[in-house]
N, C-alpha and C. Protein backbone atom coordinates (compact mmCIF):
# COMPACT_ATOMS: atom_id res chain seq x y z
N UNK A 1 -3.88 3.63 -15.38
CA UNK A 1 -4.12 4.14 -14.05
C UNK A 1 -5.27 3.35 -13.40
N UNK A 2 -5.22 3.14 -12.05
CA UNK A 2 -5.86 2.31 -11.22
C UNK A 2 -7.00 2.99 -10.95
N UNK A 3 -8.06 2.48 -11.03
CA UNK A 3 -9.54 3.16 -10.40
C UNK A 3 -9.87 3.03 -8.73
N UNK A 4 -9.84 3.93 -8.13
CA UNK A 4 -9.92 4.07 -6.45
C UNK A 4 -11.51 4.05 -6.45
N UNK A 5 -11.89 2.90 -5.53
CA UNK A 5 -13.68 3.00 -5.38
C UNK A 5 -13.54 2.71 -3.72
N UNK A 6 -13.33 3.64 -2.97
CA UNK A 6 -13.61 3.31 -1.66
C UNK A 6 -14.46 2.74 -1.06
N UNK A 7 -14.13 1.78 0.01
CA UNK A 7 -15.48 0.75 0.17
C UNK A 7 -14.61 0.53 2.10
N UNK A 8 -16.15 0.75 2.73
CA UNK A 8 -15.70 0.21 3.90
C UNK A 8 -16.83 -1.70 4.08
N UNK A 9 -15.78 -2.79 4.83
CA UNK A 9 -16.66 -3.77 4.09
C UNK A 9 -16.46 -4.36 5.66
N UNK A 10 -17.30 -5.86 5.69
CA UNK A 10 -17.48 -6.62 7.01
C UNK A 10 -17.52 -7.75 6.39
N UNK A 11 -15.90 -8.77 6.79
CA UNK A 11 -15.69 -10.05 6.61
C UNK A 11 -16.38 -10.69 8.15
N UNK A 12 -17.03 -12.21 7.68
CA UNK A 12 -17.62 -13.01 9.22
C UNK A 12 -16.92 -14.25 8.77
N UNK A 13 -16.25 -14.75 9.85
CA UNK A 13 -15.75 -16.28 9.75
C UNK A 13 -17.09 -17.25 8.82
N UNK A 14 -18.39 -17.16 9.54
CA UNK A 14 -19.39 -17.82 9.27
C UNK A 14 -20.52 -16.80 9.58
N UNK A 15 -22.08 -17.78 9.07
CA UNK A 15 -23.52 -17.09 9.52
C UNK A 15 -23.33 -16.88 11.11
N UNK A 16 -23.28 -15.24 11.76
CA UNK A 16 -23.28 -15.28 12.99
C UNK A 16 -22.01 -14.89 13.77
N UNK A 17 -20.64 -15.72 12.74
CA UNK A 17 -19.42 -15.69 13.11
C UNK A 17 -18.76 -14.34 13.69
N UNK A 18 -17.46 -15.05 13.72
CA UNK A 18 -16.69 -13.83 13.76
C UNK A 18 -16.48 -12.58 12.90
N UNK A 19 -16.23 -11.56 13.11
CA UNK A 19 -16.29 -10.16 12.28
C UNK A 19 -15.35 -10.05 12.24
N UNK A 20 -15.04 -8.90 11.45
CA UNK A 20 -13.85 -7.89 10.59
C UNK A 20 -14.52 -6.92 10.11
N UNK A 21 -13.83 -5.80 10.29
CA UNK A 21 -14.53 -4.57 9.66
C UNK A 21 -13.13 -4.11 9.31
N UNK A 22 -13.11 -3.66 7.70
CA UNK A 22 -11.64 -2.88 6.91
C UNK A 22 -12.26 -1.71 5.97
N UNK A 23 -11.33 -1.36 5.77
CA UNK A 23 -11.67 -0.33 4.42
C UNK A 23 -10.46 -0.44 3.37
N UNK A 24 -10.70 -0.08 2.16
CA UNK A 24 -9.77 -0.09 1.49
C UNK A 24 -10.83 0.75 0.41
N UNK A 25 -9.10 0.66 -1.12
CA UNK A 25 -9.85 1.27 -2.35
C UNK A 25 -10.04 0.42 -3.21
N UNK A 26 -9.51 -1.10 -3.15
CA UNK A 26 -9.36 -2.03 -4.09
C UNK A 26 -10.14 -3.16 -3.25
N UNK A 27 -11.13 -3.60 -3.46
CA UNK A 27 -11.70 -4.36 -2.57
C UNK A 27 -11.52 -5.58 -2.92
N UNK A 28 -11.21 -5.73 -4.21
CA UNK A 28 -10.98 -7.11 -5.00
C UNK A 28 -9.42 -7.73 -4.55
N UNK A 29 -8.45 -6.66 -4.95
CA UNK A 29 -7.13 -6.85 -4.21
C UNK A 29 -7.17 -7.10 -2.91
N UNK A 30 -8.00 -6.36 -2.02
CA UNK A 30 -8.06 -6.86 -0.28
C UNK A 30 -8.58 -7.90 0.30
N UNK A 31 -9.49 -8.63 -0.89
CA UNK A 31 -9.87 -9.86 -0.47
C UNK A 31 -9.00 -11.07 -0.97
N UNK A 32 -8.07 -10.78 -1.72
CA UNK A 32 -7.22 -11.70 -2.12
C UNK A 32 -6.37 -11.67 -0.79
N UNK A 33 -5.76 -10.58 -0.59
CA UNK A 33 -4.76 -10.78 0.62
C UNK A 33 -5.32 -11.28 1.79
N UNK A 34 -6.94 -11.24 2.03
CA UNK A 34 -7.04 -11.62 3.34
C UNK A 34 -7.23 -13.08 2.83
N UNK A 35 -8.23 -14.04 1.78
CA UNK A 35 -8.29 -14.99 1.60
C UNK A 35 -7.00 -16.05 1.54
N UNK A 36 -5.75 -15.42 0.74
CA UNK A 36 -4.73 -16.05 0.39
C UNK A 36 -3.64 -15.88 2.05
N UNK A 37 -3.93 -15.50 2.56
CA UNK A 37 -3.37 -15.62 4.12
C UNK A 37 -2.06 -14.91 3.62
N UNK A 38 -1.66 -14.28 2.76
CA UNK A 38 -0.53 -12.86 2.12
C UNK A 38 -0.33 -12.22 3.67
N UNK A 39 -1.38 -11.43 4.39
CA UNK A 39 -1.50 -10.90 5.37
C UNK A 39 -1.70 -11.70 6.85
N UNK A 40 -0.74 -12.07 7.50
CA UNK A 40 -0.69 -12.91 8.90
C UNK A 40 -1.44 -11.50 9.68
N UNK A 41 -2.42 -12.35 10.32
CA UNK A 41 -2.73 -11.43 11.40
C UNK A 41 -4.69 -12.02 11.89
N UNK A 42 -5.50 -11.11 11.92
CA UNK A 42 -6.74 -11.62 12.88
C UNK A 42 -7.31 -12.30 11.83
N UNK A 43 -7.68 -12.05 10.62
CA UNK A 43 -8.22 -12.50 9.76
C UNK A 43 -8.11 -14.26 9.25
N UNK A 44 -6.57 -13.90 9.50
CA UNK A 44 -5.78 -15.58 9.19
C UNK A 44 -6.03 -16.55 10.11
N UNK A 45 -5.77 -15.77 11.27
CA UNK A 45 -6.10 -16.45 12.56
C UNK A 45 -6.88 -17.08 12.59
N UNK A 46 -8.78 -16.36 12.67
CA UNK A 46 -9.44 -16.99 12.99
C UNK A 46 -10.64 -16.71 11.63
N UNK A 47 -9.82 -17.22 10.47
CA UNK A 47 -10.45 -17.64 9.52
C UNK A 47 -11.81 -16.62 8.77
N UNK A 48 -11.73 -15.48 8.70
CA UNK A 48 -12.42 -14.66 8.67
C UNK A 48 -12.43 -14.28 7.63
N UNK A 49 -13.24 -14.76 6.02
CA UNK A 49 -12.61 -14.61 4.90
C UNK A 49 -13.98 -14.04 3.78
N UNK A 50 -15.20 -14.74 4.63
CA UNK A 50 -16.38 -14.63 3.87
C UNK A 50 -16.89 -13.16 3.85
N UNK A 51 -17.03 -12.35 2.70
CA UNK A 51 -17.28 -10.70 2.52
C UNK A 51 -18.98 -11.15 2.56
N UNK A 52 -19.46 -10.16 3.94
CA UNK A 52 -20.71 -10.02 4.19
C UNK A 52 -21.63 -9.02 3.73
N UNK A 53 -21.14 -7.58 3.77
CA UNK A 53 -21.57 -6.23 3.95
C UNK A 53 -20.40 -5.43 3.19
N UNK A 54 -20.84 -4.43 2.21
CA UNK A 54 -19.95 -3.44 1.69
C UNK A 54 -20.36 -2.08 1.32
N UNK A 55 -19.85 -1.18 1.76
CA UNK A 55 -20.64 -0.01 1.55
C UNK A 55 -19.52 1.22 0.71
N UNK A 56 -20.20 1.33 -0.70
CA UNK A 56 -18.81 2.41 -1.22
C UNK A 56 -19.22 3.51 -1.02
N UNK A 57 -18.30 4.68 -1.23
CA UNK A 57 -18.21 6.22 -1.39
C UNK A 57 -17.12 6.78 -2.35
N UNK A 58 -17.97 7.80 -2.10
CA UNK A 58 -16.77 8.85 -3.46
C UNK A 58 -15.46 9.07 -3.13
N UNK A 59 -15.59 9.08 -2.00
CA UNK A 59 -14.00 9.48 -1.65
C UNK A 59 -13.06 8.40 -0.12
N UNK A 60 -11.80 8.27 0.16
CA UNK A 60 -11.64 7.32 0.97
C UNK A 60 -11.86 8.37 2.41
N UNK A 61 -11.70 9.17 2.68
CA UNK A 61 -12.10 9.82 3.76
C UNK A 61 -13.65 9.49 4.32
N UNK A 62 -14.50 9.20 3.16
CA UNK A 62 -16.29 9.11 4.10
C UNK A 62 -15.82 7.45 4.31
N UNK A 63 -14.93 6.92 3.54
CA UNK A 63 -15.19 5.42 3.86
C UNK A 63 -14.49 5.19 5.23
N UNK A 64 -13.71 5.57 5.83
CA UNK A 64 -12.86 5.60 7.11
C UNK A 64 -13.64 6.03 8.07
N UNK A 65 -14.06 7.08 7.35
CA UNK A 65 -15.11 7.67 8.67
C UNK A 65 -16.60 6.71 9.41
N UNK A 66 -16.92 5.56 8.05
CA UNK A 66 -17.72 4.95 8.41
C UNK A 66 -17.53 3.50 9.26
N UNK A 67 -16.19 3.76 8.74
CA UNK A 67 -15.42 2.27 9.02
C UNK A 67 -15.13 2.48 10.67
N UNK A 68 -14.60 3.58 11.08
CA UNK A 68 -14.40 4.41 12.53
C UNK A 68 -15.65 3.52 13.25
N UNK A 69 -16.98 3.94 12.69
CA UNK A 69 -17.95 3.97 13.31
C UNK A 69 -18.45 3.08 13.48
N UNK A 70 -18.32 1.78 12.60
CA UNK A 70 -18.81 0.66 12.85
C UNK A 70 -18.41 0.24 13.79
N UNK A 71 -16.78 0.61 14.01
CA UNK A 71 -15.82 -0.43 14.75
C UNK A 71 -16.47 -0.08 16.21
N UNK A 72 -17.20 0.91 16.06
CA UNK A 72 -17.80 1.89 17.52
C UNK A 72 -19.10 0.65 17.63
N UNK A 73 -19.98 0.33 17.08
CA UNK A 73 -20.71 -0.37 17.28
C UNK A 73 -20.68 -1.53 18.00
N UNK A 74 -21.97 -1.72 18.40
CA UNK A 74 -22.40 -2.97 19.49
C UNK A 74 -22.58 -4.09 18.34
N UNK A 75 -21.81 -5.55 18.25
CA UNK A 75 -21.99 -6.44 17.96
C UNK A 75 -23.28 -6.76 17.57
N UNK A 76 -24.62 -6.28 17.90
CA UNK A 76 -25.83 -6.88 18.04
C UNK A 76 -26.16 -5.55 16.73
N UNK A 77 -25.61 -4.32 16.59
CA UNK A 77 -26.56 -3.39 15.65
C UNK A 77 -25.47 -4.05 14.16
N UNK A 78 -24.23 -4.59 14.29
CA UNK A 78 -23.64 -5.11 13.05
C UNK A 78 -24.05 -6.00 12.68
N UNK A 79 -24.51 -7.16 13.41
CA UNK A 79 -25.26 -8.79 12.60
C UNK A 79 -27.09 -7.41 12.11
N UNK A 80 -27.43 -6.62 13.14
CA UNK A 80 -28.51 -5.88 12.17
C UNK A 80 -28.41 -5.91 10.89
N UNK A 81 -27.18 -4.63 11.03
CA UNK A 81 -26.79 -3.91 9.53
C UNK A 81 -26.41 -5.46 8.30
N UNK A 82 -25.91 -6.28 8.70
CA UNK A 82 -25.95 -7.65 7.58
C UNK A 82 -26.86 -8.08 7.03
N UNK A 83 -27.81 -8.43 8.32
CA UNK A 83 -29.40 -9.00 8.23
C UNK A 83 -30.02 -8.30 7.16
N UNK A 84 -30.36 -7.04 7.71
CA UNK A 84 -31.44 -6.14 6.39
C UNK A 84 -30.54 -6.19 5.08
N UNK A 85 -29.25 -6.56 4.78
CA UNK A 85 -29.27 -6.67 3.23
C UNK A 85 -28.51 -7.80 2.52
N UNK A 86 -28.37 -8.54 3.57
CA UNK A 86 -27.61 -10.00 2.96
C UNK A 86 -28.15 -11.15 4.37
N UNK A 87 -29.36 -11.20 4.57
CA UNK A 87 -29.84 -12.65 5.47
C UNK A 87 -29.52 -13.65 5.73
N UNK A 88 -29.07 -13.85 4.63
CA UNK A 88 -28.26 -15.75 4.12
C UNK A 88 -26.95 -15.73 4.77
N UNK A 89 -26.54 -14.37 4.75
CA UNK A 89 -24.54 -14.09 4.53
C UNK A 89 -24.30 -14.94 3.78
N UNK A 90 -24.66 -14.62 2.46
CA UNK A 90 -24.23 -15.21 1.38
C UNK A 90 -22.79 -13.86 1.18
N UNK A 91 -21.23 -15.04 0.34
CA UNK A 91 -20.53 -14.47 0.26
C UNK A 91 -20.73 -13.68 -1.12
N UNK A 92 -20.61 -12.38 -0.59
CA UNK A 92 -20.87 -11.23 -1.55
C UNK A 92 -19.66 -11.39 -2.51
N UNK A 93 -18.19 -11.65 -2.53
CA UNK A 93 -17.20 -11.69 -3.12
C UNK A 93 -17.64 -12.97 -4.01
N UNK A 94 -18.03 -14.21 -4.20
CA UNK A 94 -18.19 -14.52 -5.09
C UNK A 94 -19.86 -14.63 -5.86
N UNK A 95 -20.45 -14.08 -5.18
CA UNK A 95 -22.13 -13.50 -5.90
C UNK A 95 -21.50 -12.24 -6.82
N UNK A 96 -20.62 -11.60 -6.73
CA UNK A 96 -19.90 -9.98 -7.26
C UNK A 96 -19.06 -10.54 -8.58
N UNK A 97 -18.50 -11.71 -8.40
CA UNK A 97 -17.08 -12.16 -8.89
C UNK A 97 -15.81 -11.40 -9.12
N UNK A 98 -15.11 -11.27 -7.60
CA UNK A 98 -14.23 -11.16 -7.43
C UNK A 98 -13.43 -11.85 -6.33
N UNK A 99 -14.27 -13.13 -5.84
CA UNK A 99 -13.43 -14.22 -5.62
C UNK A 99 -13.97 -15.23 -6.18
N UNK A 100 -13.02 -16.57 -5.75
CA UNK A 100 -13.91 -17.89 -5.91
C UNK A 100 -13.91 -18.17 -4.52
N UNK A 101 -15.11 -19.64 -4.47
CA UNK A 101 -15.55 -19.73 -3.24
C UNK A 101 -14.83 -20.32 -2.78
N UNK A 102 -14.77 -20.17 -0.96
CA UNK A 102 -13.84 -20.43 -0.17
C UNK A 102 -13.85 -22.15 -0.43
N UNK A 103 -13.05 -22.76 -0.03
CA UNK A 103 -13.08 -24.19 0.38
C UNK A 103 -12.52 -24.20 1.81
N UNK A 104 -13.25 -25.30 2.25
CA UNK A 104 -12.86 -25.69 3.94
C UNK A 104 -12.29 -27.03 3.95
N UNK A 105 -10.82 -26.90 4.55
CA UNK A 105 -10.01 -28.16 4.40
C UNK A 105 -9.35 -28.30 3.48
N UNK A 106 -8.58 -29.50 3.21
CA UNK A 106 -7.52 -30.12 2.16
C UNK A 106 -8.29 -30.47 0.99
């Protein structure tokens, strides 16, 4: 049986970049689909792959609810919320190891 760890998280193209805000229960599985381009859509588009920010809970209901709220947020309080705990936007998915690091290009 599969272990559910709800996590609402914030992919940035780059330092500064573009955002994504998702939730899921498998965060390791959701970064494969967005990295491996599995999933066509904003992420693929415009390259949005590097995991910045992740925040878990006990259950997937508080993680939706937070995820709601970010999406409510002003651009300027989300590069905040990054800043105070990842400065660098260093990619958290492979500092964690549950990816490898992105490559850019052929």
């Amino acid at each position: 049986m599969q272990v559910k760890n709800p996590c609402t998280y914030i992919l940035a193209s780059q330092k500064r970049g573009t955002l994504y805000i998702g939730v899921t229960s498998d965060l390791a599985a959701r970064l494969w689909q967005h990295r491996s381009g599995e999933t066509i859509g904003f992420t693929s588009r415009y390259r949005v792959h590097r995991l910045v920010h992740a925040e878990f809970f006990e259950d997937m209901e508080s993680a939706i609810t937070r995820e709601k709220q970010l999406k409510r947020w002003h651009r300027g309080w989300k590069i905040n919320l990054i800043q105070q705990s990842n400065p660098e936007w260093t990619d958290l998915a492979v500092t964690w190891g549950l990816a490898d690091p992105l490559r850019h290009g052929p």
